[in-house]
C-alpha atoms as a PDB file:
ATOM      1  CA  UNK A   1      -8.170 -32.093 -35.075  1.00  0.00           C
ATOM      2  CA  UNK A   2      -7.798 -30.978 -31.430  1.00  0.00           C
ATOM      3  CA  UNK A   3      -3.894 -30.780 -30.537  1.00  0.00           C
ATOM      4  CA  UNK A   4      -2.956 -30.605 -26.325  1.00  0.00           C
ATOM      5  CA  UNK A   5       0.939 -29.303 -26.029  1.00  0.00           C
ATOM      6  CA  UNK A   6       2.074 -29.805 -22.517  1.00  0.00           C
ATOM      7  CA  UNK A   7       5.158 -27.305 -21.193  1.00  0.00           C
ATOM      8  CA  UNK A   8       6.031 -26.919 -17.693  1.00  0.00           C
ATOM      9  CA  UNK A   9       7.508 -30.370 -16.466  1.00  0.00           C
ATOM     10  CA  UNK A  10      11.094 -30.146 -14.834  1.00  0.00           C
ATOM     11  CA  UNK A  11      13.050 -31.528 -12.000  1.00  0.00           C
ATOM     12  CA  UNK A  12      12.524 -29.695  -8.081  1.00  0.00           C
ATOM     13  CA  UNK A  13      13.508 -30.510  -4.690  1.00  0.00           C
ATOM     14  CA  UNK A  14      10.628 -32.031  -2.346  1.00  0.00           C
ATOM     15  CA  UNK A  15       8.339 -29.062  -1.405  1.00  0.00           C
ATOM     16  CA  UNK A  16       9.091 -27.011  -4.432  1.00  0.00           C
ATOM     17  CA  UNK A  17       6.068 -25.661  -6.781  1.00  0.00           C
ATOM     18  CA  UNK A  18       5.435 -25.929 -10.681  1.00  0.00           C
ATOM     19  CA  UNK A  19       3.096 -25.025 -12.961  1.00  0.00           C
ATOM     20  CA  UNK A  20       1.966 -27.310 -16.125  1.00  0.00           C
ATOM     21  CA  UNK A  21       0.747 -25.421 -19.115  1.00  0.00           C
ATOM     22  CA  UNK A  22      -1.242 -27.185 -22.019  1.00  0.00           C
ATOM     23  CA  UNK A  23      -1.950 -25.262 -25.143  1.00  0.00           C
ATOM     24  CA  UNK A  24      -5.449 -26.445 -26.743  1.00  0.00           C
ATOM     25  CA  UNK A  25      -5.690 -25.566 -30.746  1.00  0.00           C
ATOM     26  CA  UNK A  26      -9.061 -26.857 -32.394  1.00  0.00           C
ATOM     27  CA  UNK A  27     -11.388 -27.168 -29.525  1.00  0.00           C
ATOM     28  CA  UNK A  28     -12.272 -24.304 -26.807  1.00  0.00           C
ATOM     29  CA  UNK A  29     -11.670 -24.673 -23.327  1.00  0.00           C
ATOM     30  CA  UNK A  30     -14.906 -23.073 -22.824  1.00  0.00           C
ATOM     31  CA  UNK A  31     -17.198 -26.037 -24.760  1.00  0.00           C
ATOM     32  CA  UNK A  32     -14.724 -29.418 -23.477  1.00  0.00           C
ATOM     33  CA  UNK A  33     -14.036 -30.927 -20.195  1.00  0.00           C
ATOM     34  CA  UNK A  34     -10.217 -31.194 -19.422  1.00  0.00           C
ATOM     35  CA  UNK A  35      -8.152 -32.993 -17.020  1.00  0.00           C
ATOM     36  CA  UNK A  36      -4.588 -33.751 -15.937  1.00  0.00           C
ATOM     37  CA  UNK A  37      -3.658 -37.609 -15.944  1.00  0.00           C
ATOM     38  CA  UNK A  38       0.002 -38.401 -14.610  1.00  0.00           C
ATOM     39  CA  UNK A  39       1.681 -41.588 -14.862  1.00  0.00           C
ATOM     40  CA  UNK A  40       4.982 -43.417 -13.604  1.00  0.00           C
ATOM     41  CA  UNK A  41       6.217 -46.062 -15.827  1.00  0.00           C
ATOM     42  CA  UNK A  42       4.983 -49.799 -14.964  1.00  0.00           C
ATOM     43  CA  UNK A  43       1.623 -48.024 -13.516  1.00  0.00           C
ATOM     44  CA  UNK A  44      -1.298 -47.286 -15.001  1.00  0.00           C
ATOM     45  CA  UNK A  45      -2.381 -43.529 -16.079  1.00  0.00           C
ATOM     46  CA  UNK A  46      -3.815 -41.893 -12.843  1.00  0.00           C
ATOM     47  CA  UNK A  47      -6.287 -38.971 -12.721  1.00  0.00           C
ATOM     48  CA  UNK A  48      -4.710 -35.667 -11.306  1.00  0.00           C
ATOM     49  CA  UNK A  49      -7.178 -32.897 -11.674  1.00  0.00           C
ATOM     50  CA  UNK A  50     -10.182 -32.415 -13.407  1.00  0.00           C
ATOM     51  CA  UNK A  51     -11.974 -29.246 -14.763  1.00  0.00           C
ATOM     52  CA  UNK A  52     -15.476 -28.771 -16.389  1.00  0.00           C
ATOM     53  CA  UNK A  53     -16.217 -26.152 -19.291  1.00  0.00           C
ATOM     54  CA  UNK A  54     -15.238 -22.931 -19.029  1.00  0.00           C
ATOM     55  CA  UNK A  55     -13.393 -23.022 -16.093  1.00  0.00           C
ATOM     56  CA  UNK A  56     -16.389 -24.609 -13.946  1.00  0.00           C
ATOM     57  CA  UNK A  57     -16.919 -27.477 -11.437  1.00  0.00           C
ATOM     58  CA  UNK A  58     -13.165 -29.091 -10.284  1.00  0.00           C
ATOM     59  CA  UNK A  59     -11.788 -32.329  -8.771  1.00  0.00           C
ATOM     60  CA  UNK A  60      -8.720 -33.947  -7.715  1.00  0.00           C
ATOM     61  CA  UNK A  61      -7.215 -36.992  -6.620  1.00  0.00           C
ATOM     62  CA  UNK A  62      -7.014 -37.471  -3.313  1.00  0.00           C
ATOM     63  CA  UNK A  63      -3.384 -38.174  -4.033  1.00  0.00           C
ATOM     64  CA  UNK A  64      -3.229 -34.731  -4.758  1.00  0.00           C
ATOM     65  CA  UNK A  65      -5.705 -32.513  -3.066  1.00  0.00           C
ATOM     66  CA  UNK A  66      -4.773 -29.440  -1.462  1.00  0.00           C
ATOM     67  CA  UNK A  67      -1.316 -29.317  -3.169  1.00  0.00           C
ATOM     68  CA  UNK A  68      -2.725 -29.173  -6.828  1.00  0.00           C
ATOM     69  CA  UNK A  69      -4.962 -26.740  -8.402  1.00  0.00           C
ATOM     70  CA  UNK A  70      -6.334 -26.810 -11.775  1.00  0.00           C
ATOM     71  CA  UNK A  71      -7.527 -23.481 -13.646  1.00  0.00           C
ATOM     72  CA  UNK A  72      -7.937 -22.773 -17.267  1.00  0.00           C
ATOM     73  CA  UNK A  73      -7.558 -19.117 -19.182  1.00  0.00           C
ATOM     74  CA  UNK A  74     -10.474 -18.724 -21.846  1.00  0.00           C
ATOM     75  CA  UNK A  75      -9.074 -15.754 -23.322  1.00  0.00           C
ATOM     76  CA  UNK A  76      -5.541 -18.209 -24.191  1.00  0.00           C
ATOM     77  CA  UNK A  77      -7.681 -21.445 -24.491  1.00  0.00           C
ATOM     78  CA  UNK A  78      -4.662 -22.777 -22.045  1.00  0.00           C
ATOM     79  CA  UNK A  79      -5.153 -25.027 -19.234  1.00  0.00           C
ATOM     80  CA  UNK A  80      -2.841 -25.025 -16.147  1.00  0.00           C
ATOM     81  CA  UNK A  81      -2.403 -27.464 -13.663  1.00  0.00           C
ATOM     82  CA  UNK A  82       0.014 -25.572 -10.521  1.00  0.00           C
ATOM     83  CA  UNK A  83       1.316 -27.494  -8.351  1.00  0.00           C
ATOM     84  CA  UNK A  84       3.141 -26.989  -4.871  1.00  0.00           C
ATOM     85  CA  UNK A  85       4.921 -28.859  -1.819  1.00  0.00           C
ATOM     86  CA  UNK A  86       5.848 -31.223  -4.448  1.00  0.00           C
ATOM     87  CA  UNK A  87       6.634 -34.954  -2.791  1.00  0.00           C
ATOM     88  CA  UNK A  88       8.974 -37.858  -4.548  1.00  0.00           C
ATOM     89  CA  UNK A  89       5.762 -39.666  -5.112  1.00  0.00           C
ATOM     90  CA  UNK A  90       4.084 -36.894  -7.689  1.00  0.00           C
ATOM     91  CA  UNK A  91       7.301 -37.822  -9.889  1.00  0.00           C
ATOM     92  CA  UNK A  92       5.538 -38.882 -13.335  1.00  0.00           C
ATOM     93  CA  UNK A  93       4.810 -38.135 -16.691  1.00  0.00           C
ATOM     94  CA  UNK A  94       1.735 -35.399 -16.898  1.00  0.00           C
ATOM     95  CA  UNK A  95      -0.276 -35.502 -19.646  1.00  0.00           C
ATOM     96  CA  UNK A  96      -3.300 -32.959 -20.563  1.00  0.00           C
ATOM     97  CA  UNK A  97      -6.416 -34.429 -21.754  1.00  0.00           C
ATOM     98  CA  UNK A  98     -10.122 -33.318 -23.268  1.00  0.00           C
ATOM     99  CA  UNK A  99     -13.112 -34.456 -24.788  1.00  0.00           C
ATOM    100  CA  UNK A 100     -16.225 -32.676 -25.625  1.00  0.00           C
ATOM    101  CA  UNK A 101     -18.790 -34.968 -24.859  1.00  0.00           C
ATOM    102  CA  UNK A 102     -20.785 -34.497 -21.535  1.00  0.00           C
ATOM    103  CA  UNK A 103     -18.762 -35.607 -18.986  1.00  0.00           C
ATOM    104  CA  UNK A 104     -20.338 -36.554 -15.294  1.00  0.00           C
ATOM    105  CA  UNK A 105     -18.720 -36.874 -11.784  1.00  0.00           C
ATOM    106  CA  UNK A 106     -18.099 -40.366 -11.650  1.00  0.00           C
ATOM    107  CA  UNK A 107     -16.121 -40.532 -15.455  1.00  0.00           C
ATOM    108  CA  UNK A 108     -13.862 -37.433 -14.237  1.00  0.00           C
ATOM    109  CA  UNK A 109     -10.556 -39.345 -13.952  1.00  0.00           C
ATOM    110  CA  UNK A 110     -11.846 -42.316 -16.317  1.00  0.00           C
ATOM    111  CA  UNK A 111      -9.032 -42.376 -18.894  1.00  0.00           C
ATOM    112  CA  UNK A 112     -11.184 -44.163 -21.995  1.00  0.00           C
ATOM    113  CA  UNK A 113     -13.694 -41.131 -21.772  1.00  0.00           C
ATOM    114  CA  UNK A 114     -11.476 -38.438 -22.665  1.00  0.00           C
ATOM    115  CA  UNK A 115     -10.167 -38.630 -26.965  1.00  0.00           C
ATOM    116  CA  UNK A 116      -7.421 -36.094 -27.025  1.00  0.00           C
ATOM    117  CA  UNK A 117      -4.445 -36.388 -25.337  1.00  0.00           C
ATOM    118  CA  UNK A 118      -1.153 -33.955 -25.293  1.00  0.00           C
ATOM    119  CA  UNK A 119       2.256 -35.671 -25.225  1.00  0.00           C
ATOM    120  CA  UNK A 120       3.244 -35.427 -21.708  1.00  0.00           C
ATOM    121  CA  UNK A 121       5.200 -33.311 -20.096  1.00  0.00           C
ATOM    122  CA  UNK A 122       7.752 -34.799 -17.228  1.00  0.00           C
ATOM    123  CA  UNK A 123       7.775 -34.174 -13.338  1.00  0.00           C
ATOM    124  CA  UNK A 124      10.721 -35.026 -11.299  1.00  0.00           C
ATOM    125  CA  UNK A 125      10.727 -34.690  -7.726  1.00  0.00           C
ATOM    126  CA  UNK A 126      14.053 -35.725  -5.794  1.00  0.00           C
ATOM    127  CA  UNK A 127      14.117 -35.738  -2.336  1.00  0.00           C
END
């Protein structure tokens, strides 16, 4: 079966940078679509980032956009998320996600459309 591992999460300062790793075994990042999902306990899972086969068409959250950047390496079948000027409110729990069916625009960041997850990985961001 397809296995995400999250790495990456830690705590930074408000404007600092990290970069999310998931490790995909069972699937290739060049046949599913893959997408980073973050959530903060009591709220619901939230899109991030989302990526299309092989390292194609993107999208982000608006939450997000122009601090996050999403990018996948075929060659390690590994998925990154990196992530910079980091604000209080991007604290969560990030979790890596796939599926391998056809995915379209508007079921990017819908969470019951993707069938693998990773465990999560957490992001604290103290101000």
């Amino acid at each position: 079966q397809v296995q995400l591992v999250e790495s990456g999460g830690g705590s930074v300062q408000t404007g600092g940078s990290l970069r999310l790793t998931c490790i995909v075994s069972g699937a290739s990042c060049s046949n599913v679509y893959m997408a980073w999902f973050r959530q903060t306990p009591g709220k619901e899972l939230e899109g991030s980032a989302s990526i299309y086969p092989g390292g194609g068409s993107t999208a982000y959250a608006d939450s997000v956009k122009g601090r996050f950047t999403i990018s996948q390496d075929n060659v390690k079948n590994t998925l990154y998320l990196e992530m910079y000027n980091l604000i209080p409110e991007d604290t969560a729990m990030y979790y890596c996600a796939a599926d391998a069916r056809k995915m379209f625009d508007f079921l990017r960041f819908v969470v019951h459309r993707y069938n693998y997850w990773g465990q999560g990985t957490q992001v604290t961001v103290s101000s």
